[in-house]
Protein backbone atom coordinates (compact mmCIF):
# COMPACT_ATOMS: atom_id res chain seq x y z
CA UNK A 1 0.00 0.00 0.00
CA UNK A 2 2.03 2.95 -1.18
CA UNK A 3 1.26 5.87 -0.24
CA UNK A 4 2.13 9.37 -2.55
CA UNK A 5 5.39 9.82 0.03
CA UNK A 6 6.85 6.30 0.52
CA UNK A 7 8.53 5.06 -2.61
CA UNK A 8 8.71 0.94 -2.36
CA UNK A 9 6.04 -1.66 -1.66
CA UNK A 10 8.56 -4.03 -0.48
CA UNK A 11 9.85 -4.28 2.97
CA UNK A 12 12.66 -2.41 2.06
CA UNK A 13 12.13 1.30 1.15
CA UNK A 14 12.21 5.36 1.73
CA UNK A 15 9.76 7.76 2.87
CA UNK A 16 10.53 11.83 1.92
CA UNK A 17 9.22 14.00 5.10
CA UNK A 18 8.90 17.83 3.56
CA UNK A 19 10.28 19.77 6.66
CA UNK A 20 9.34 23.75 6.51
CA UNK A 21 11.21 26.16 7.66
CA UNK A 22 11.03 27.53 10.66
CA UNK A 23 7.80 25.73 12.32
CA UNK A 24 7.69 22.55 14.54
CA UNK A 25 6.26 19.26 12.98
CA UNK A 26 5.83 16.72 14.77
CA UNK A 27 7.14 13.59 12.78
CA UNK A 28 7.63 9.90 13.86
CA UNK A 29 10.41 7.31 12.29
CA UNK A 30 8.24 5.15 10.03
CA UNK A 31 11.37 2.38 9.31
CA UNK A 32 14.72 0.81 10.71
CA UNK A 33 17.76 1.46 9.44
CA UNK A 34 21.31 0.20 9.83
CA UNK A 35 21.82 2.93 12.88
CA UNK A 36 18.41 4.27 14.23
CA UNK A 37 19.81 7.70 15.52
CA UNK A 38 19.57 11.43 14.57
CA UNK A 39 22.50 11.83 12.75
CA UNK A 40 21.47 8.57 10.27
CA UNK A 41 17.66 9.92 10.26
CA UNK A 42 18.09 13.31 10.21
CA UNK A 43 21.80 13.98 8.43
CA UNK A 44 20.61 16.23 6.02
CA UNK A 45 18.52 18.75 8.48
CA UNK A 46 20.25 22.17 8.33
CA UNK A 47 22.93 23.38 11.13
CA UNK A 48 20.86 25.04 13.74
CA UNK A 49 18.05 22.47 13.33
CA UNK A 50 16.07 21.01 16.87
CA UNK A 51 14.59 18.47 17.29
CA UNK A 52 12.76 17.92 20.98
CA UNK A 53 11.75 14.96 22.37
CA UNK A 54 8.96 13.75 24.69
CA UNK A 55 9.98 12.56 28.39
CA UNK A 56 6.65 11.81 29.54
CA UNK A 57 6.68 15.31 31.88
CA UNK A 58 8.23 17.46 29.25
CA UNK A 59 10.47 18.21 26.40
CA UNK A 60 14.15 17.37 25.61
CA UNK A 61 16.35 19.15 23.02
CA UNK A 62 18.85 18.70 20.96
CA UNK A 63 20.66 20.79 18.16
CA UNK A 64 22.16 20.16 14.77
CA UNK A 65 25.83 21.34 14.46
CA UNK A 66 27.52 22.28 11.46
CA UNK A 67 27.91 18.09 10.88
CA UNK A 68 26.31 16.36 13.76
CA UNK A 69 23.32 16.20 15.97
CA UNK A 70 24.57 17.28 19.57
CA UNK A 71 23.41 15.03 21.69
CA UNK A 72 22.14 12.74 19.14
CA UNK A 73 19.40 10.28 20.34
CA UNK A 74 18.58 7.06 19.31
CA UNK A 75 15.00 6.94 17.71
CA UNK A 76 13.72 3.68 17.27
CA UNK A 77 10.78 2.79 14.45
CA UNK A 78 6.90 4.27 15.81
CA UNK A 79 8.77 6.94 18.25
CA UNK A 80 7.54 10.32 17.42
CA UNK A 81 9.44 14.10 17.89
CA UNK A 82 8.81 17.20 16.89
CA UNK A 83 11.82 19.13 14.21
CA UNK A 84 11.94 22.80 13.80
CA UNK A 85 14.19 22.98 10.58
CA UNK A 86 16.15 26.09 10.25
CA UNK A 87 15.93 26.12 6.35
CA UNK A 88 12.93 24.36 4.05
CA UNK A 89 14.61 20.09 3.29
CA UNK A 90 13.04 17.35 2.83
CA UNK A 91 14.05 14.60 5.04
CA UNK A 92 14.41 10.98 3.61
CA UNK A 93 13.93 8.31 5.97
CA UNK A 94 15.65 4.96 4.38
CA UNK A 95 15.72 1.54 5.92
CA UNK A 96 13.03 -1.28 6.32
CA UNK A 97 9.67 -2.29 7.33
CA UNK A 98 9.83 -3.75 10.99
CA UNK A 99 6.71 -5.82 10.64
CA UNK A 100 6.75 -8.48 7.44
CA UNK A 101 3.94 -8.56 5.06
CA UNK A 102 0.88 -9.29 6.70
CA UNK A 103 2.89 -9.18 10.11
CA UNK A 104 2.17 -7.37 13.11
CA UNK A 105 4.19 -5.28 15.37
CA UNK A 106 3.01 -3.97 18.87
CA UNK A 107 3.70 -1.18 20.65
CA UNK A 108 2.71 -1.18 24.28
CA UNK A 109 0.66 2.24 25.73
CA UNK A 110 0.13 3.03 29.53
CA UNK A 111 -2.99 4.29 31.00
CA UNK A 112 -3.18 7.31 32.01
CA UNK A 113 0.19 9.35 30.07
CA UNK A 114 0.77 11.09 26.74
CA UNK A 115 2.90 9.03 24.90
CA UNK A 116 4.30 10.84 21.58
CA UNK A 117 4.39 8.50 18.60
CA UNK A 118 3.68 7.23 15.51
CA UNK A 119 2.98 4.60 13.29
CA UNK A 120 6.01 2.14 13.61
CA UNK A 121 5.51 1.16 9.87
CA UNK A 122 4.96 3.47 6.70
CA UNK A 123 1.26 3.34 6.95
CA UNK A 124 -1.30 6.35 6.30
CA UNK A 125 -5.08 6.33 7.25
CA UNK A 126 -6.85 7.60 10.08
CA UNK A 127 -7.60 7.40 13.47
CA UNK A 128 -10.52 5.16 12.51
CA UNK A 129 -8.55 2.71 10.42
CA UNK A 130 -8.38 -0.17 12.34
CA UNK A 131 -5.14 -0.58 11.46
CA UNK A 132 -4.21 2.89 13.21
CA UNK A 133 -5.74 3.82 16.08
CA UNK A 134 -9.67 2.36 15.85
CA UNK A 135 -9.42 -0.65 18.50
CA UNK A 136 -7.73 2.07 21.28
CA UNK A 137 -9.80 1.53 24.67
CA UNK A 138 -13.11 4.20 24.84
CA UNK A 139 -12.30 7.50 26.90
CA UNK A 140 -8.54 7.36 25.33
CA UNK A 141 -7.61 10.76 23.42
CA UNK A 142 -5.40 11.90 20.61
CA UNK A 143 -3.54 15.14 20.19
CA UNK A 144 -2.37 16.61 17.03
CA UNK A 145 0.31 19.54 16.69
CA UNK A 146 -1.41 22.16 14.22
CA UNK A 147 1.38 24.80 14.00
CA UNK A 148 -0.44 26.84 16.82
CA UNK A 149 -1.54 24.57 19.02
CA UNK A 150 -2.93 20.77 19.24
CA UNK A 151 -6.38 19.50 17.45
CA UNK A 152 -7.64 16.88 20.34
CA UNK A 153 -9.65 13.73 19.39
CA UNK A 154 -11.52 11.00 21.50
CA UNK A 155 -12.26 7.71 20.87
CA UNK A 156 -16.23 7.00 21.70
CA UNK A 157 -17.16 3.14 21.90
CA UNK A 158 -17.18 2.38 18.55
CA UNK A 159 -15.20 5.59 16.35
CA UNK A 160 -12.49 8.67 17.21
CA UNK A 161 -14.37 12.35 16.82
CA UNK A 162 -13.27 13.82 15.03
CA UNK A 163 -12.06 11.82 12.63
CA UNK A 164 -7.84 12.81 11.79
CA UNK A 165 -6.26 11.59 8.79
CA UNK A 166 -2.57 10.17 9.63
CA UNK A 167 0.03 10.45 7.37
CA UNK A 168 3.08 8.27 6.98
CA UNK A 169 5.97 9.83 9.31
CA UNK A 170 3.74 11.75 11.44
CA UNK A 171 4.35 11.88 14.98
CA UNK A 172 1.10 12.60 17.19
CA UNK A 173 0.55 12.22 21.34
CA UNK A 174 -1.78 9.43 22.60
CA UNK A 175 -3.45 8.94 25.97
CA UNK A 176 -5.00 5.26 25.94
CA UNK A 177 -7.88 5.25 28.98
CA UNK A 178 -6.05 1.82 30.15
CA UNK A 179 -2.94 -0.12 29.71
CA UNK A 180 -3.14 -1.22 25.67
CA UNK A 181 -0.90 -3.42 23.37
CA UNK A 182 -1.83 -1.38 20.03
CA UNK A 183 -0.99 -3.97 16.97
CA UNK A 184 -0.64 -2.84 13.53
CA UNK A 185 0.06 -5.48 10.59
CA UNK A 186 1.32 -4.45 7.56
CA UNK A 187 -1.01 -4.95 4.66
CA UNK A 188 -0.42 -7.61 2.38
CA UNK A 189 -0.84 -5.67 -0.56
C-alpha cells in the first residue's frame, strides 16, 4: 500500500518527510535502518536544526551542528518528535519495514500518560482505520500539533471524533484510557 510519500512496496524502502522552515512538525520514524539515531535519520537537516523529544513530563532538546546532531538520540521505528528545521529540506527516511507482510508489530501504551508516537511502519489512514488507532480503549484521546496549538480527538465506543487523517511519518501524542498493546500489521498488498 504505497502511499504518494513512501517510494517501495517491499519491505525495504524510503519515505521523503517535507520539513518547513522555521515551524515545529511533529514527525515519527516510520522504518529501521542500519543505525536508528539522529544523525542517520536526520543527516541532512540544516545546522541550527532542533529536534525535541517527549519525556513523559516534558520536552528534551537537541541541536544540529555544522555536521552532527549534539546530543544525538537514538530513535527507534513508531517513536515520534517534533523538528523545527532552520531552512525548508526534505528529510528521507531509508531503511526497512519492521513488521513483514501481513505481520504485526506492537507497541505497548500506559494508561493514564501522553505518549508521543507514531505509526512504527509506513502506513497512512486515520484514526478510525483499524489498522491505526480504531481498536484504542473508549475514553482514550489523541492530540495533534497544528502549527499553533494541538487539534484533540476522542475515541467513543465504537469511532475517534473527530475523525484525523494520519500520514506516513507523522508523529502525534496518545493517551489510551487503560494499559493497551496497540498492533498494527502491515497490509499484504
Amino acid at each position: 500500500m504505497a502511499q504518494s510519500n513512501v517510494y517501495s512496496v517491499n519491505v525495504v524502502g524510503y519515505v521523503n518527510q517535507p520539513l518547513p522552515a522555521g515551524s515545529l512538525v511533529a514527525i515519527a520514524n516510520p522504518l529501521s535502518g542500519a543505525t536508528n539515531d539522529l544523525n542517520t535519520l536526520l543527516a541532512a537537516a540544516p545546522a541550527k536544526s532542533t529536534a525535541q523529544f517527549w519525556s513523559g513530563s516534558g520536552f528534551t532538546l537537541t541541536t544540529k551542528g555544522a555536521s552532527s546532531w549534539s546530543p544525538n538520540f537514538n530513535i527507534p521505528p513508531g517513536v515520534g518528535f517534533f523538528v523545527n528545521a532552520k531552512s525548508a529540506y526534505t528529510n528521507t527516511f531509508v531503511g526497512s519495514v519492521i513488521a513483514p507482510v501481513g505481520g504485526s508489530v506492537t507497541s505497548s501504551l500506559p494508561a493514564g500518560v501522553l505518549v508521543l508516537v507514531g505509526s512504527p511502519i509506513p502506513y497512512a489512514g486515520d484514526l478510525n482505520t483499524t489498522n491505526l488507532a480504531l481498536n484504542l480503549p473508549a475514553k482514550s484521546t489523541a492530540q495533534f500539533w497544528n502549527g499553533a496549538g494541538y487539534t484533540l480527538s476522542t475515541k467513543g465506543a465504537s469511532s475517534w471524533s473527530p475523525v484525523i487523517p494520519i500520514s506516513v511519518a507523522q508523529g502525534f501524542f496518545l493517551n489510551s484510557k487503560s494499559a493497551y498493546d496497540w498492533v498494527q500489521t502491515l497490509p499484504a498488498n
